[in-house]
C-alpha atoms as a PDB file:
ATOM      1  CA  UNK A   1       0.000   0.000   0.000  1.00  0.00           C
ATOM      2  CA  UNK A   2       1.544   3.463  -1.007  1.00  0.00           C
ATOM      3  CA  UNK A   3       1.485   6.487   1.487  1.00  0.00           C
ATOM      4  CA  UNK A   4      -0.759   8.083   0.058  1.00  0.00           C
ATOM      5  CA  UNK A   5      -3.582   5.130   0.321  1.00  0.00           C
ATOM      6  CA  UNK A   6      -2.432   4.594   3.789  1.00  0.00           C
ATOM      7  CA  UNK A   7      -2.736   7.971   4.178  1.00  0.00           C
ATOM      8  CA  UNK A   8      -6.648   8.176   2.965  1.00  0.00           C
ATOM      9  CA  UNK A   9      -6.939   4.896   4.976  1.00  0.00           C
ATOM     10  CA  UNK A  10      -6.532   6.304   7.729  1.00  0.00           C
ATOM     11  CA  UNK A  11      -8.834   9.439   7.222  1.00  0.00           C
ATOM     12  CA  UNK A  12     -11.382   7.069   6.786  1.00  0.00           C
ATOM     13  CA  UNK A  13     -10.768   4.908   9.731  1.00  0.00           C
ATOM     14  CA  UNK A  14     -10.592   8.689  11.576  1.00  0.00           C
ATOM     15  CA  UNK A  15     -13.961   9.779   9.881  1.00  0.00           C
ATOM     16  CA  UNK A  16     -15.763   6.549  11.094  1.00  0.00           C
ATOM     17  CA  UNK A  17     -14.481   6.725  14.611  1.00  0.00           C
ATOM     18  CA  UNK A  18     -16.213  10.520  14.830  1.00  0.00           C
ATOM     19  CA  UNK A  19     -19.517   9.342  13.448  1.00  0.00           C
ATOM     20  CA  UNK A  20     -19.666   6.573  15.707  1.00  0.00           C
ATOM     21  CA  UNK A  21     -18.899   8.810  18.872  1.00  0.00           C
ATOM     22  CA  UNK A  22     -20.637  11.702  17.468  1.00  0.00           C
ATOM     23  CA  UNK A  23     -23.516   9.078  16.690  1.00  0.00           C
ATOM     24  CA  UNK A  24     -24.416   8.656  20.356  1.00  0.00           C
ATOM     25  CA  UNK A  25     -26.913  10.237  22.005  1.00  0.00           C
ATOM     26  CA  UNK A  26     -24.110  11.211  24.407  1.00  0.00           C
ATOM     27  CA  UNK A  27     -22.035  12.419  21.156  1.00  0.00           C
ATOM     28  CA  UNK A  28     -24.923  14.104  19.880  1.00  0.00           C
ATOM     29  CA  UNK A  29     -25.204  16.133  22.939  1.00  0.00           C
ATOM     30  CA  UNK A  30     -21.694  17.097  22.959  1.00  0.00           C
ATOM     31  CA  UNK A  31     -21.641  18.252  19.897  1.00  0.00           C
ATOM     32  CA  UNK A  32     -24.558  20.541  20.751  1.00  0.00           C
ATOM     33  CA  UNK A  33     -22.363  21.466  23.696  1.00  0.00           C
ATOM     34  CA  UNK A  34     -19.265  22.401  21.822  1.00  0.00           C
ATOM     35  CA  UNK A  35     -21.328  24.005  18.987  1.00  0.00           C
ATOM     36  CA  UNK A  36     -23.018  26.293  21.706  1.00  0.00           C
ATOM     37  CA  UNK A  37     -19.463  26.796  23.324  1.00  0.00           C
ATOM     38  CA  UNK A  38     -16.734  27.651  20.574  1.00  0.00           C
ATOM     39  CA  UNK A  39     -18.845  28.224  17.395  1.00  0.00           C
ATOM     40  CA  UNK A  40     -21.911  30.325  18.454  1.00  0.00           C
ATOM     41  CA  UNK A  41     -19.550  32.996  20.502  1.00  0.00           C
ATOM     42  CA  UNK A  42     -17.178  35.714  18.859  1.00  0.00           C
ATOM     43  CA  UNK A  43     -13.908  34.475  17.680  1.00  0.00           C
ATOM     44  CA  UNK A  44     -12.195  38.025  18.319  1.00  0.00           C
ATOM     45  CA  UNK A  45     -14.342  39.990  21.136  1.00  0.00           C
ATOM     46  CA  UNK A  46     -13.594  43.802  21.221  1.00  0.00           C
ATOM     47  CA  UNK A  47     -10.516  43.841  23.641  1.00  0.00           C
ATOM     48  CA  UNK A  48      -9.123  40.427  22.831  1.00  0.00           C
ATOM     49  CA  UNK A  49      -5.214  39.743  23.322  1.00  0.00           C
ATOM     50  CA  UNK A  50      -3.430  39.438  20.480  1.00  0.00           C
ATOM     51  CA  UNK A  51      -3.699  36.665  18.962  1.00  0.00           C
ATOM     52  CA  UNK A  52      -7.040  35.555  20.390  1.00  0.00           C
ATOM     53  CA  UNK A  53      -8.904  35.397  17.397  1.00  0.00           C
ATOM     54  CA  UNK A  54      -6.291  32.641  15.752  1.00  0.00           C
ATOM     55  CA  UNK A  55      -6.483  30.611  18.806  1.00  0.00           C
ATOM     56  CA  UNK A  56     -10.548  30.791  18.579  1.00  0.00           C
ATOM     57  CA  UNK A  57     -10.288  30.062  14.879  1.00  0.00           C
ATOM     58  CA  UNK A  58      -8.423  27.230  15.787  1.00  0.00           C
ATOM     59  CA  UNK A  59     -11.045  25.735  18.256  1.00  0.00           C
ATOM     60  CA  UNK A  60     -14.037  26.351  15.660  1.00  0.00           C
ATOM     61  CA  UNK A  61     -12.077  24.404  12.908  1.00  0.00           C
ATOM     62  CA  UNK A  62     -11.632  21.341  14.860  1.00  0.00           C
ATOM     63  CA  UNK A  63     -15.585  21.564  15.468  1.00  0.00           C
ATOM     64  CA  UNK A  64     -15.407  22.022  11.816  1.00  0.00           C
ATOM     65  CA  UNK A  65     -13.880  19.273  11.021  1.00  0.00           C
ATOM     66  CA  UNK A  66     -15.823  16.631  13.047  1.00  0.00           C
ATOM     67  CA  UNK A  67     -18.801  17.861  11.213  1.00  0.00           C
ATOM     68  CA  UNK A  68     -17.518  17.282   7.777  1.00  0.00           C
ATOM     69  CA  UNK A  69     -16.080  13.911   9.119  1.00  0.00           C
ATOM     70  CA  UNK A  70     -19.808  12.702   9.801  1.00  0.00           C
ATOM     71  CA  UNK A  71     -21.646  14.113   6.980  1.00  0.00           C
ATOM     72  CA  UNK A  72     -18.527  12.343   4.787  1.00  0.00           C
ATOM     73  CA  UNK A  73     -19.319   9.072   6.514  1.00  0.00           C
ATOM     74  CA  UNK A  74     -23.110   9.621   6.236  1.00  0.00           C
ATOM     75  CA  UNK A  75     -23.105  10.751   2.701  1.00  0.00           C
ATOM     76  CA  UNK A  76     -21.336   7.735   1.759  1.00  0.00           C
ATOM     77  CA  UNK A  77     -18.352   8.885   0.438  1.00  0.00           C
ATOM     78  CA  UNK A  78     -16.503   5.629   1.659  1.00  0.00           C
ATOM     79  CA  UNK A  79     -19.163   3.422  -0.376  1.00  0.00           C
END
């Protein structure tokens, strides 16, 4: 197997393991959780340190990412 299929391999194997946590009820509430926590709030209030906003950015994005993870898995993109 080259790097590169090992490589999407393992994306998949990643994308499958958040669906099936994120597929809980438990999961499902957590990710209402971390929604309500890091994506509904400003990434860069007024009077933020410097740098604030990047570090916020950076806590959205992995939200981000879970979400395309499951709608990947649930779309079938693996099929």
């Amino acid at each position: 197997m080259t790097d590169i299929a090992e490589a999407k391999e393992r994306a998949k194997d990643v994308d499958y393991l958040i669906r099936t946590v994120f597929g809980t009820e438990e999961g499902k509430r957590l990710m209402v959780y971390l929604e309500d926590r890091f994506l509904m709030k400003p990434v860069c209030p007024t009077g933020s340190k410097e740098g604030h906003g990047y570090w916020r950015e950076g806590q959205n994005d992995l939200i981000r990412q879970f979400r395309a993870a499951i709608k990947r898995v649930e779309m079938g993109a693996y099929e």
